[in-house]
N, C-alpha and C. Protein backbone atom coordinates (compact mmCIF):
# COMPACT_ATOMS: atom_id res chain seq x y z
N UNK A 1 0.85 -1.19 0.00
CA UNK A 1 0.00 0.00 0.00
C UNK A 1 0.89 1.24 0.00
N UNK A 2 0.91 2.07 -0.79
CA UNK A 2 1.17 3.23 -1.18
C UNK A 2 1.29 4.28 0.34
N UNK A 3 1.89 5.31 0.35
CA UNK A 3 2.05 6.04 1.67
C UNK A 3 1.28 7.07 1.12
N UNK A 4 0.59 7.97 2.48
CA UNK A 4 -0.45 9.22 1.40
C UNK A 4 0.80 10.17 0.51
N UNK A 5 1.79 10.35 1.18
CA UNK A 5 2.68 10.96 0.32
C UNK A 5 2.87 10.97 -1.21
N UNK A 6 3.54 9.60 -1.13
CA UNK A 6 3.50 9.01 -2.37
C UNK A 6 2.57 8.98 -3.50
N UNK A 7 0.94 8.88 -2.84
CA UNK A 7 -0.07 8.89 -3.54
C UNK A 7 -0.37 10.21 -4.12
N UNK A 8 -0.56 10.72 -2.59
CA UNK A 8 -0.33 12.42 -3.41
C UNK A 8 0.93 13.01 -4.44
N UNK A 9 1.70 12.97 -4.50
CA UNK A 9 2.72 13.26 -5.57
C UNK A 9 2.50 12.76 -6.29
N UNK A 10 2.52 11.24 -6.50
CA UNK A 10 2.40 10.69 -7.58
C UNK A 10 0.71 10.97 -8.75
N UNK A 11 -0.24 11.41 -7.62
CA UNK A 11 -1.50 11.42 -8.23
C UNK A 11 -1.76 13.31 -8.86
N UNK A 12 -0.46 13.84 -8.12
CA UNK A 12 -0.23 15.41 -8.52
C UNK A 12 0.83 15.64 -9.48
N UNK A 13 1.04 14.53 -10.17
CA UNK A 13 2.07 14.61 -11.65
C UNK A 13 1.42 14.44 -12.48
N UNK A 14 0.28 13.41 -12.32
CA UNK A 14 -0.17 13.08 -13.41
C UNK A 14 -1.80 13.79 -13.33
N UNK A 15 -2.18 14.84 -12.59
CA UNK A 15 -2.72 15.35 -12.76
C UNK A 15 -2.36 16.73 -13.18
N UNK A 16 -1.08 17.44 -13.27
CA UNK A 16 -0.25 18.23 -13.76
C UNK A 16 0.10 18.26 -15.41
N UNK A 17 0.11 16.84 -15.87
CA UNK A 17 0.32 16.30 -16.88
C UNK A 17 -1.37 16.23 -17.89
N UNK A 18 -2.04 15.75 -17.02
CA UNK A 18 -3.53 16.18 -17.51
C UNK A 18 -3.68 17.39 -18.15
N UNK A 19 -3.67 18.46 -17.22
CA UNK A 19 -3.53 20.00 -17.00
C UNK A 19 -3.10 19.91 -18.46
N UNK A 20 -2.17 19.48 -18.70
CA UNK A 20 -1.68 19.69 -20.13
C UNK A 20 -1.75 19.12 -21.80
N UNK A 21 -2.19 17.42 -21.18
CA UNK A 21 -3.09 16.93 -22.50
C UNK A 21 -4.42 17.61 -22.40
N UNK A 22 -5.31 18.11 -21.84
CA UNK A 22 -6.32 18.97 -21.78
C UNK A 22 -6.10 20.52 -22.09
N UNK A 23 -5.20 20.68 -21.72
CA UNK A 23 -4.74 22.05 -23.21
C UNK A 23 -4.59 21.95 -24.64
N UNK A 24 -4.06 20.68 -25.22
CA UNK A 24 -4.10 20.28 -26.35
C UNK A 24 -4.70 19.99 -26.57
N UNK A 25 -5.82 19.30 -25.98
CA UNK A 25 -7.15 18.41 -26.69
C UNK A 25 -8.35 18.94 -25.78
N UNK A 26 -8.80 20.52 -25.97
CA UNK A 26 -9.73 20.51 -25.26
C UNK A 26 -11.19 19.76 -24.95
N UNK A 27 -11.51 19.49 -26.26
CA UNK A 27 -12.77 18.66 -26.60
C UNK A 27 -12.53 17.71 -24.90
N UNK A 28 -11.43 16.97 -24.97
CA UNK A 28 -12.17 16.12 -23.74
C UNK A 28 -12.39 16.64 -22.41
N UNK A 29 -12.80 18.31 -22.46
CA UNK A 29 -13.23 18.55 -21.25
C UNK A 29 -14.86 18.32 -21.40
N UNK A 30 -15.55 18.32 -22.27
CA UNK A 30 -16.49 18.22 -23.14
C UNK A 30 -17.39 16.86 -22.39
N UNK A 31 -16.47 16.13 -22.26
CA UNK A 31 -16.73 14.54 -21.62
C UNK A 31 -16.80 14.36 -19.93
N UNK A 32 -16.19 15.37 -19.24
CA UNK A 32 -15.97 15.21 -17.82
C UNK A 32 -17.18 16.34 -17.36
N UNK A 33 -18.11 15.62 -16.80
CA UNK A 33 -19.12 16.43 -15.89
C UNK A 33 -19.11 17.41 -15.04
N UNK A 34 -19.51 18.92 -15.05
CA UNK A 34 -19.22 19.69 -13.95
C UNK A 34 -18.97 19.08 -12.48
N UNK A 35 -18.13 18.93 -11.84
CA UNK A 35 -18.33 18.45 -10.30
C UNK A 35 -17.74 17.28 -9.91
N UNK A 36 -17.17 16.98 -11.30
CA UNK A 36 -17.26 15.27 -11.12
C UNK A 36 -15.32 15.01 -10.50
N UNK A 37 -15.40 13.87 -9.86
CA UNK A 37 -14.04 13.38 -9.32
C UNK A 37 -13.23 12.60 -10.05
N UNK A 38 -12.09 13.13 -10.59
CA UNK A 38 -11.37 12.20 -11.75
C UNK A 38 -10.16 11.81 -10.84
N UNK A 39 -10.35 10.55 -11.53
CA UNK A 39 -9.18 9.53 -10.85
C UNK A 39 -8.25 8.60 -12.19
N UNK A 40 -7.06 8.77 -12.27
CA UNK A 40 -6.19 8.56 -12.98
C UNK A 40 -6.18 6.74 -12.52
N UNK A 41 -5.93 6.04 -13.78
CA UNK A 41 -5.66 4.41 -13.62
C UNK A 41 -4.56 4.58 -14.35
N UNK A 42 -3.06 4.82 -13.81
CA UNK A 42 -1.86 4.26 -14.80
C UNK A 42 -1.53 2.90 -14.86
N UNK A 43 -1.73 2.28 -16.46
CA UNK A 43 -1.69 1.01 -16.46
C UNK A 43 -0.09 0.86 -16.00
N UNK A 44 0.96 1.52 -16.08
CA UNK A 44 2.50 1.42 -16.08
C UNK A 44 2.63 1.37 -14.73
N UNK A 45 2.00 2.25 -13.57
CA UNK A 45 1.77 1.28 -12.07
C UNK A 45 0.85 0.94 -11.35
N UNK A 46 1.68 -0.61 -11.55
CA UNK A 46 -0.14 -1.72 -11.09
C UNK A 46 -0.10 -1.03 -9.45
N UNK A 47 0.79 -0.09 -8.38
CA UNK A 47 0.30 -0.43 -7.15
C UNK A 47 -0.44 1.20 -7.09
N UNK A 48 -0.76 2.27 -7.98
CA UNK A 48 -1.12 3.78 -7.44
C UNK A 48 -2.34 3.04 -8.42
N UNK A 49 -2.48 2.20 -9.62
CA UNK A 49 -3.77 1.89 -10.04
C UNK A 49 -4.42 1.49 -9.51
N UNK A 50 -4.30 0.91 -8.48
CA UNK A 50 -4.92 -0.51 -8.26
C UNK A 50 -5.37 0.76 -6.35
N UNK A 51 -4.75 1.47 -5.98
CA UNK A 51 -5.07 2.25 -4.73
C UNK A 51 -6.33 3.38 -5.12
N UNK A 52 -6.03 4.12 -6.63
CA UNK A 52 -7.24 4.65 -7.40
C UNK A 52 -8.30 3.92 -7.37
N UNK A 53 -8.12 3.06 -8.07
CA UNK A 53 -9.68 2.15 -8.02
C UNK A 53 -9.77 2.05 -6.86
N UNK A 54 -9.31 1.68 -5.98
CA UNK A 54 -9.69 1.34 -4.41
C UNK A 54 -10.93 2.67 -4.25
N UNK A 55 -10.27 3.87 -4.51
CA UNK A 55 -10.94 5.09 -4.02
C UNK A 55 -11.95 5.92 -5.16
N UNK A 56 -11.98 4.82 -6.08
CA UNK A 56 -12.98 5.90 -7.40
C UNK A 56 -14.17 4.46 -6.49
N UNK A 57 -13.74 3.46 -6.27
CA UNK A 57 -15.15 2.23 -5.80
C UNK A 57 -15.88 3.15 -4.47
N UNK A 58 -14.62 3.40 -3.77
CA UNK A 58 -15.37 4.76 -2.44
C UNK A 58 -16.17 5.57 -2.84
N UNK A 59 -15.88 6.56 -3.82
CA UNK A 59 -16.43 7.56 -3.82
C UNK A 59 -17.57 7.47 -4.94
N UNK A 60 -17.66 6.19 -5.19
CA UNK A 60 -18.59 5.84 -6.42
C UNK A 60 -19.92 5.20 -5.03
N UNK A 61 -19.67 4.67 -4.25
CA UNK A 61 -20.42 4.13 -3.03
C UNK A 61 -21.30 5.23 -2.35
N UNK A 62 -20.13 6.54 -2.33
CA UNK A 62 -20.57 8.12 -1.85
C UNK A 62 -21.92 8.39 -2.53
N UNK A 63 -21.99 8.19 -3.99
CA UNK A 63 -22.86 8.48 -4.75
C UNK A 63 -22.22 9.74 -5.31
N UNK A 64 -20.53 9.97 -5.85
CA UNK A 64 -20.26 11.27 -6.48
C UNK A 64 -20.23 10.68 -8.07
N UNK A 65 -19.96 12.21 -8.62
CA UNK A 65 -19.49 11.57 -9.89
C UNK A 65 -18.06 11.30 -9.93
N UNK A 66 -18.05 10.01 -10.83
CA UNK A 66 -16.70 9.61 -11.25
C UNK A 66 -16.11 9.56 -12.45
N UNK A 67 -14.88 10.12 -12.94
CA UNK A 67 -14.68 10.25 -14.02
C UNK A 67 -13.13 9.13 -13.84
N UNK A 68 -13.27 8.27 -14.72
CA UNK A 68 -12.11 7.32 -14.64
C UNK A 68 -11.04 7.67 -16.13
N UNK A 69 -9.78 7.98 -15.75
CA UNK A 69 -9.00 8.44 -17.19
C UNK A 69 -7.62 7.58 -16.64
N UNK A 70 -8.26 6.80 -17.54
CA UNK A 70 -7.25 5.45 -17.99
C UNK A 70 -5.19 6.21 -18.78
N UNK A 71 -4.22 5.71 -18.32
CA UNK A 71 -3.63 6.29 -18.89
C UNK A 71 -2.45 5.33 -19.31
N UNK A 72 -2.06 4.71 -20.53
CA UNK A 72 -1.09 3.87 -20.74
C UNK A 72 0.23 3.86 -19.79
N UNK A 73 0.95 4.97 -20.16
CA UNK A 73 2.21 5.46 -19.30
C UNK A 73 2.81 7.04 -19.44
N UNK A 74 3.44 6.85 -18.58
CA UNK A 74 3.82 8.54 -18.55
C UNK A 74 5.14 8.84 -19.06
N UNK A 75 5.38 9.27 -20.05
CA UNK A 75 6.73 9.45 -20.27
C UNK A 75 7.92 10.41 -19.44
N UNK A 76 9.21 10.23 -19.75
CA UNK A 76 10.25 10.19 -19.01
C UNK A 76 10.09 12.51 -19.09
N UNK A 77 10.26 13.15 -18.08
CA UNK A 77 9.96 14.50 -18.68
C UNK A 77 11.56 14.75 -19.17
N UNK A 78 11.03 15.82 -20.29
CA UNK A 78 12.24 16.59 -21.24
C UNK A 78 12.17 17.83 -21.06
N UNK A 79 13.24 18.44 -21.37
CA UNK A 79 13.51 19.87 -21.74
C UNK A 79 12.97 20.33 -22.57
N UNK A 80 11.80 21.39 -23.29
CA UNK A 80 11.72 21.81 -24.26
C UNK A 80 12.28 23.31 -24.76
N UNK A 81 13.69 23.41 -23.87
CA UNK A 81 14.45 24.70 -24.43
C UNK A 81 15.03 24.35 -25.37
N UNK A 82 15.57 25.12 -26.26
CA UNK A 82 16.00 25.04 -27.84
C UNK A 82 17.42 26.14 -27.46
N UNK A 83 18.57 25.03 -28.83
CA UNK A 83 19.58 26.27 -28.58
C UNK A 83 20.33 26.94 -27.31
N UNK A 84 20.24 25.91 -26.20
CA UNK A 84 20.76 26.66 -24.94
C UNK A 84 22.66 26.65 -24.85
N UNK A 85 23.03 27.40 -25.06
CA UNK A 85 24.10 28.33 -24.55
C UNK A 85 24.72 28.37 -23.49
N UNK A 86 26.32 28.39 -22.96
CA UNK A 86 26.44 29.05 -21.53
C UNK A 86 27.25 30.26 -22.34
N UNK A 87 26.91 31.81 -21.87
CA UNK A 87 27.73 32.91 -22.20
C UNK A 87 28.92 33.03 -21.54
N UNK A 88 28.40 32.81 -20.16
CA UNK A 88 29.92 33.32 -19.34
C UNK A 88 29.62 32.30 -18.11
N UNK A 89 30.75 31.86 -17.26
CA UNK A 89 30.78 31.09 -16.36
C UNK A 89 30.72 32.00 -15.04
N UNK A 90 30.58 31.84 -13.46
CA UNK A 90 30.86 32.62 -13.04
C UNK A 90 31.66 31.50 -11.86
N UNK A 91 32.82 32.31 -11.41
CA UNK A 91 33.80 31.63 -10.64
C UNK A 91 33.56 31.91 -8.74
């Protein structure tokens, strides 16, 4: 079982990462219900998937809405600066 730490960070990257396929593809806000509780399933880890579902079955019991966004894997993050330079060093 996952530590809340862990869960939280780990469930605040890939909701960070959302943040940002939902800038590119707005349409799928289109699909998620005002109000509703989205819970990330990364198939790449079976133990924060498998603690999600634990808590989308909770809050599905609550009677909230649930929005389940399945996600293959997360890739490794990159730099997207271009052309970087050092001008001067400082000693």
């Amino acid at each position: 079982m996952l530590r809340k730490e862990d869960l939280f960070k780990k469930n605040h990257i890939l909701g960070i990462e959302f943040d940002r396929y939902v800038l590119e593809n707005p349409e799928l806000l289109e699909r998620i219900p005002d109000g509703a509780e989205i819970l990330f399933l990364p198939e790449d880890d079976p133990e924060l998937c498998e603690e999600n579902a634990r808590l989308a079955r909770t809050h599905r019991e609550e009677g909230r809405p649930i929005v389940i966004i399945k996600i293959e894997r997360l890739e490794p993050p990159r730099s997207r600066l271009v052309n970087v330079r050092i001008e001067s060093e400082v000693a």
